[in-house]
Protein backbone atom coordinates (compact mmCIF):
# COMPACT_ATOMS: atom_id res chain seq x y z
CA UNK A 1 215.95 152.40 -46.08
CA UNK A 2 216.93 152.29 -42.29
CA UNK A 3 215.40 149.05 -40.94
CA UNK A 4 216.19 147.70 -37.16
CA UNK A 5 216.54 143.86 -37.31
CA UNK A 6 216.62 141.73 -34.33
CA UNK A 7 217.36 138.37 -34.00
CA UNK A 8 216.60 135.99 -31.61
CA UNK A 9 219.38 132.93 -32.06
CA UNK A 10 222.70 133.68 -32.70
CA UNK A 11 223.77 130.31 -34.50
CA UNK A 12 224.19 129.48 -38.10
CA UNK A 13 221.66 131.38 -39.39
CA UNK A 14 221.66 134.04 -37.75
CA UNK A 15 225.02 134.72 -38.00
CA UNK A 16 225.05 134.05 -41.96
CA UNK A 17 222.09 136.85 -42.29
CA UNK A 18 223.47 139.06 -40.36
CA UNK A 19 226.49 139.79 -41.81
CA UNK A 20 224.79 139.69 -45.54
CA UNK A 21 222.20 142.11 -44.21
CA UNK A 22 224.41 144.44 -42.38
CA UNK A 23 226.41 144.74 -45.98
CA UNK A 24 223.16 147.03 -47.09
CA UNK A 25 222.27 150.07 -45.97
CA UNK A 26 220.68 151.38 -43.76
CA UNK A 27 220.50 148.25 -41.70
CA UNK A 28 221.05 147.88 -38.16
CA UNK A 29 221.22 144.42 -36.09
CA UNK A 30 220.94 143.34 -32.62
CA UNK A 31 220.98 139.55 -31.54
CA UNK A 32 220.30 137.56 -28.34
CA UNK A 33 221.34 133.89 -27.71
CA UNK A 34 220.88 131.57 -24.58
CA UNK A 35 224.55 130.72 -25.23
CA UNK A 36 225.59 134.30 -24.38
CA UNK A 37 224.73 133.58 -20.79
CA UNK A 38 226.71 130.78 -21.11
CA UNK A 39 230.53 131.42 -19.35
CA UNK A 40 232.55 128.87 -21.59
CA UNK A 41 230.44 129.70 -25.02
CA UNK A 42 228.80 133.22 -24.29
CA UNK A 43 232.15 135.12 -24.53
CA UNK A 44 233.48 134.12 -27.50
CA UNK A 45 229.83 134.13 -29.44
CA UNK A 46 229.60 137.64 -28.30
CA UNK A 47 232.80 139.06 -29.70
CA UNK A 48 232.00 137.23 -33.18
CA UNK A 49 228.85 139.09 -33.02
CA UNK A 50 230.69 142.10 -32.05
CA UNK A 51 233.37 141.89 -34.51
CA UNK A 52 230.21 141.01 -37.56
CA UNK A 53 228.84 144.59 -36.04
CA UNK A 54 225.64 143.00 -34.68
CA UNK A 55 224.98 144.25 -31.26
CA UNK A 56 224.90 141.48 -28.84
CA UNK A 57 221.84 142.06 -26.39
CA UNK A 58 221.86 141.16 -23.16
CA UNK A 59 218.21 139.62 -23.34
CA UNK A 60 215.51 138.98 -25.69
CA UNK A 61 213.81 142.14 -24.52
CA UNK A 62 217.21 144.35 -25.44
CA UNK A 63 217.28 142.95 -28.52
CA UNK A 64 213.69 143.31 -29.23
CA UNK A 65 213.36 146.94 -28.32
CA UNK A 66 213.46 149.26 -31.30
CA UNK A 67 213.97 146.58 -33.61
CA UNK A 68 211.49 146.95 -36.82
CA UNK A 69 211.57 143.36 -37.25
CA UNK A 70 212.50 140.50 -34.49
CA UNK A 71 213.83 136.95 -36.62
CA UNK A 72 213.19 134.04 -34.02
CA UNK A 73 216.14 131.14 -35.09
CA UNK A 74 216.57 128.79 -32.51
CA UNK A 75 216.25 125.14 -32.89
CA UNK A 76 212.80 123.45 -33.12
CA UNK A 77 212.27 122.54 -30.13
CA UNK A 78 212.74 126.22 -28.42
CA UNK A 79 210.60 128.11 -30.93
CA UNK A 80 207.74 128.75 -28.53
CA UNK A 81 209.79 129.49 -25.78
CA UNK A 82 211.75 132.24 -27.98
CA UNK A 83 207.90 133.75 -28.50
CA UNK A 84 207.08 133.25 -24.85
CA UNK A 85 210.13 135.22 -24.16
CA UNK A 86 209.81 137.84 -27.26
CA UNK A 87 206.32 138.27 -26.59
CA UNK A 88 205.75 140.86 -23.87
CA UNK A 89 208.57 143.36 -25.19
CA UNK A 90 206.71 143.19 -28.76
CA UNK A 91 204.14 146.02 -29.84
CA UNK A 92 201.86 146.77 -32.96
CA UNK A 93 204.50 148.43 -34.94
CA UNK A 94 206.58 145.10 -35.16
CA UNK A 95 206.79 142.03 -36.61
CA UNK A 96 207.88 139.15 -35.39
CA UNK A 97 208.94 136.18 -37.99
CA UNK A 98 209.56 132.95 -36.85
CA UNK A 99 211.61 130.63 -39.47
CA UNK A 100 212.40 127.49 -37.47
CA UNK A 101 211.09 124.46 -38.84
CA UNK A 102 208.23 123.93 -36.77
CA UNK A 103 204.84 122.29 -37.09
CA UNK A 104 201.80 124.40 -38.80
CA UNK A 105 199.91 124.02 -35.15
CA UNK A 106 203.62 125.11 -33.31
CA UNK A 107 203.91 127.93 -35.76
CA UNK A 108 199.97 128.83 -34.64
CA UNK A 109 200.75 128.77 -31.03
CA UNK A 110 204.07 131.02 -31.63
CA UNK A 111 201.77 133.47 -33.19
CA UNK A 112 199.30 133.71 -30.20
CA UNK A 113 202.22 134.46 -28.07
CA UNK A 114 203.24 137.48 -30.78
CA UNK A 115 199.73 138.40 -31.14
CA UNK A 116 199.08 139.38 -27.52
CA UNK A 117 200.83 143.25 -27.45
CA UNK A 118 199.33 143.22 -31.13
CA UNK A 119 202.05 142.53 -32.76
CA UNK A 120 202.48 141.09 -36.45
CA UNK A 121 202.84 137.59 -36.78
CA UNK A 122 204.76 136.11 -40.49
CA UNK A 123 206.49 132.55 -40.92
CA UNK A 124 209.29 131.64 -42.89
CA UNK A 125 209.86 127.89 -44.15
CA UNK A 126 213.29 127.83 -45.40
CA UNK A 127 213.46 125.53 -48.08
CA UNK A 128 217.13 124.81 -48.98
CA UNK A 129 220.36 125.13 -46.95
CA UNK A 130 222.05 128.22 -45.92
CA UNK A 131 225.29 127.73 -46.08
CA UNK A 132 225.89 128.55 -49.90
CA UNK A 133 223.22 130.93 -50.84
CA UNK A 134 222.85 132.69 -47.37
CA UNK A 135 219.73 135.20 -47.94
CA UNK A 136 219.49 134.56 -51.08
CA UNK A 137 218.09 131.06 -49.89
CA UNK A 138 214.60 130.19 -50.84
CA UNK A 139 212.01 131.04 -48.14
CA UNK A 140 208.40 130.59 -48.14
CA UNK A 141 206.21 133.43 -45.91
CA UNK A 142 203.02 133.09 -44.33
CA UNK A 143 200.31 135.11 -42.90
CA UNK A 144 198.02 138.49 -42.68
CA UNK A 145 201.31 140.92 -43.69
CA UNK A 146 203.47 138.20 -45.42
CA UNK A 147 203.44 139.79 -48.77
CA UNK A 148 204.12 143.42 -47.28
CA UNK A 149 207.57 142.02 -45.10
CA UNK A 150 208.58 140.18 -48.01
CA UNK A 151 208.96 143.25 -50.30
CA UNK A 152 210.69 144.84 -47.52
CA UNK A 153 213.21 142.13 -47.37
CA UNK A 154 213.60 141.32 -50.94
CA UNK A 155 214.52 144.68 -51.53
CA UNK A 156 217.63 143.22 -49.34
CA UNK A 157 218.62 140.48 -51.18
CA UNK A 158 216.16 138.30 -49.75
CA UNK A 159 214.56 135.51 -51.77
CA UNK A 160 210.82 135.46 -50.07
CA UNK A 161 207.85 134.10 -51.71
CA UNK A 162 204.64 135.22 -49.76
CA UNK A 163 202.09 131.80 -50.42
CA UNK A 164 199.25 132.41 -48.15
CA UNK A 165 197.85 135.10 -45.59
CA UNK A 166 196.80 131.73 -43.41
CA UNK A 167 199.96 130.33 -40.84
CA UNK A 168 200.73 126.96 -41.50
CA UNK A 169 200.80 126.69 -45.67
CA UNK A 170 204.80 127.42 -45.75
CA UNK A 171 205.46 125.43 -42.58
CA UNK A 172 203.54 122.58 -43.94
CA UNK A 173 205.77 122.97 -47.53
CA UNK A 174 208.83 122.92 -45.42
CA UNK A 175 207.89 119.93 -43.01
CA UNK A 176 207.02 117.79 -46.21
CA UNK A 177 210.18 118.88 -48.26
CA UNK A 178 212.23 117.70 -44.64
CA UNK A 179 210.37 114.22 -44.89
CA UNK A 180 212.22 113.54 -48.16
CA UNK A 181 215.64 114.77 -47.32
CA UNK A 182 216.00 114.05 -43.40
CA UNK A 183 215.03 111.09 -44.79
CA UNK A 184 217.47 110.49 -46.95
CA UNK A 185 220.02 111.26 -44.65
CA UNK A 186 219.30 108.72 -41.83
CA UNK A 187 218.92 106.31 -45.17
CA UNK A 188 223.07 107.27 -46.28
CA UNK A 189 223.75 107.06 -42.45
CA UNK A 190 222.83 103.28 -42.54
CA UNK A 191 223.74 102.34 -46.11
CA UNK A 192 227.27 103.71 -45.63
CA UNK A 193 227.77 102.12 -42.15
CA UNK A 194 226.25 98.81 -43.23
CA UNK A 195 228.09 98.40 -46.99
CA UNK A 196 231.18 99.56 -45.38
CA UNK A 197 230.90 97.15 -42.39
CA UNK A 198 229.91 94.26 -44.79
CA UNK A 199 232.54 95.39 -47.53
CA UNK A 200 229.95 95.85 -50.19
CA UNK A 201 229.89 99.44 -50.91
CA UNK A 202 231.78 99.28 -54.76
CA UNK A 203 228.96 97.06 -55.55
CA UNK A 204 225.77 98.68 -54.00
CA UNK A 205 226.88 101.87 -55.26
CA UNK A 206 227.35 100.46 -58.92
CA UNK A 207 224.05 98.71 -58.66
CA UNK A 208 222.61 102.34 -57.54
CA UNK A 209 224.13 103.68 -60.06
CA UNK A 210 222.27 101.68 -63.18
CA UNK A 211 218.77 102.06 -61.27
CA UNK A 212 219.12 105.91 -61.00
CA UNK A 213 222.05 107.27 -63.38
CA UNK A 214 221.11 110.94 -62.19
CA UNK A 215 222.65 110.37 -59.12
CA UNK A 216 225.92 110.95 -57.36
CA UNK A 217 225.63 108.29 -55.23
CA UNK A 218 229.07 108.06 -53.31
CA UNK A 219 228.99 111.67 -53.25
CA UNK A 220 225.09 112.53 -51.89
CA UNK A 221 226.37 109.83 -49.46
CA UNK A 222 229.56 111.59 -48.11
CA UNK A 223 227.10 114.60 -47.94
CA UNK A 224 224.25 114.07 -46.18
CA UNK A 225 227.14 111.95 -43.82
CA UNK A 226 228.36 114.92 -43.15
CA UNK A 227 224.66 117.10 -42.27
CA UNK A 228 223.86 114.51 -39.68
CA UNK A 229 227.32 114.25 -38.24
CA UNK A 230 227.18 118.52 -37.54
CA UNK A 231 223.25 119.25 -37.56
CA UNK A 232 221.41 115.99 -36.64
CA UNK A 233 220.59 116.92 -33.41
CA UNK A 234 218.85 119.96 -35.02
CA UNK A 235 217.45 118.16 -37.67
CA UNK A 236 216.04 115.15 -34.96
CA UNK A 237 214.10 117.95 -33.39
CA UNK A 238 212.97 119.72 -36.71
CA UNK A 239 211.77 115.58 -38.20
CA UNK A 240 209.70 115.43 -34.82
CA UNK A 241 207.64 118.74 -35.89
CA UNK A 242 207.38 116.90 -39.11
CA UNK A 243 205.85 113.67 -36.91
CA UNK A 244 203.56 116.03 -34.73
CA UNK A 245 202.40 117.70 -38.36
CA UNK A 246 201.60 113.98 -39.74
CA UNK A 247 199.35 113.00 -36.63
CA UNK A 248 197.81 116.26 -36.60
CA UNK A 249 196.85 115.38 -40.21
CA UNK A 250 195.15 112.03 -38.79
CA UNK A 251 198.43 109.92 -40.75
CA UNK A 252 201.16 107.89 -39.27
CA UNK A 253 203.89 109.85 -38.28
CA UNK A 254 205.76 106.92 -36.82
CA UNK A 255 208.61 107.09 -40.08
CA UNK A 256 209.31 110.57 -39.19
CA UNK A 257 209.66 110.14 -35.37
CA UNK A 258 211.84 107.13 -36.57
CA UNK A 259 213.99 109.26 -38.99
CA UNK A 260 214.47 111.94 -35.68
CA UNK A 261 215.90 108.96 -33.45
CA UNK A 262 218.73 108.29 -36.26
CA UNK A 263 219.25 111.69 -36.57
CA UNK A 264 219.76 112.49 -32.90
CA UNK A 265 221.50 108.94 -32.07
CA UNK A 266 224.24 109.11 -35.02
CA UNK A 267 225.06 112.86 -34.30
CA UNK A 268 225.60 111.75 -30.74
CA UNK A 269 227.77 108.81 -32.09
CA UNK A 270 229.93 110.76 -34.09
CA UNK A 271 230.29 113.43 -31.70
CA UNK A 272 231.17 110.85 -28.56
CA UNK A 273 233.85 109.14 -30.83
CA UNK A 274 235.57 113.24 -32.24
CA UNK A 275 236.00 113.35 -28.24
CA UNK A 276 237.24 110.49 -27.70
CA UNK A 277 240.51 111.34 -30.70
């Protein structure tokens, strides 16, 4: 197989993927990031990417020229922009896949943008971390020639279940899963800060402990501490796609817009008071 892979975000995932993919053959990667404009960031991000052997483009257009498939993994709340961007330099024989956790209607409007110079349109809803399985995470794909990219990339490792030829279905999955865990972790933000503060944690987490013995308590605490310490601000964008999806269902999306504001507001807590040592 020789296969030209482009991606469009050079953070976490992108850098993860790309050095699992590049391990097959045949494969070739380019990626672009805002950051690599950036003097104090860009230099540094571009030797890693140099030294993972993923060409780092200059622009999304360099990295989307010859590429067989252009990956869009930004954060939320630049998805479209990364299409706007992508768009023009895209053509019928590519396909554009967009796996930020976006909205169903924010994952339709990226695909108009791809759809203009007739290019193919697929999302991905990634439905566990990265960190541990890397490709071999769990993805949900969407749309006319899901199935048909999904072979192609499972045949790399990839872990892709195609579940509809509409856009939206996966997004939707992935937005609900997200209400649940986000959730959870603005819930272990406050219930650690307020049984530590009020020196009650031994008990609470005893107490926790009879209701719902399944549980590592202390140590889904620590945990999801941790996620919203690094990736809240990420995550406070992705919950606010999850609020837009709610209201666009004609439901109250207030808990979800509520969940983003812990997110954001502890990550930039935590990151004001790592300065500050």
């Amino acid at each position: 197989m020789s296969l030209q892979i482009a991606f469009i975000g050079y953070g976490e995932v992108g850098q993860l993927f790309s050095r699992q993919l590049l391990a097959k053959p045949g494969v070739r990667i380019a990626a672009y990031d805002i950051l690599f404009d950036n003097p104090d960031k860009g230099p540094e991000l571009k030797r890693r990417a140099s030294g993972n052997g993923v060409e780092a483009a200059h622009s999304a257009a360099e990295a989307c020229r010859g590429a067989d498939i252009v990956i869009s993994a930004v954060t939320a709340d630049s998805a479209v922009t990364a299409a706007e961007q992508a768009a023009p330099h895209l053509g019928p024989s590519q396909t554009y896949i967009d796996l930020n956790s976006i909205s169903p209607a924010t994952k339709r409007k990226v695909a108009e943008h791809v759809g203009r110079g007739g290019a193919n349109f697929v999302e991905f809803a990634v439905m566990a971390p990265v960190s541990g399985p890397g490709i071999e995470v769990p993805i949900l794909s969407g749309g006319a020639t899901a199935e048909t990219v999904s072979e192609t990339l499972n045949a790399l490792g990839m872990k892709i279940k195609p579940v509809s030829t509409e856009i939206g279905t996966a997004s939707a999955s992935k937005l609900c899963r997200s209400i649940v865990i986000k959730g959870m972790e603005a819930l272990m933000v406050d219930f650690t800060l307020a049984s530590e503060r009020a020196g009650v944690m031994p008990a609470v987490l005893e107490s926790l402990k009879a209701s719902y013995p399944g549980m590592d308590w202390e140590g889904v605490a620590k945990v999801m501490m941790s996620r919203v310490k690094q990736h809240g601000i990420r995550r406070a964008a992705e919950m606010r796609e999850a609020s837009r999806m709610i209201h666009e269902l004609g439901l109250d999306g207030s808990l979800a817009s509520a969940i983003a504001d812990r997110q954001e507001s502890y990550a930039k807590e935590a990151g004001k008071a790592h300065e500050a040592c």
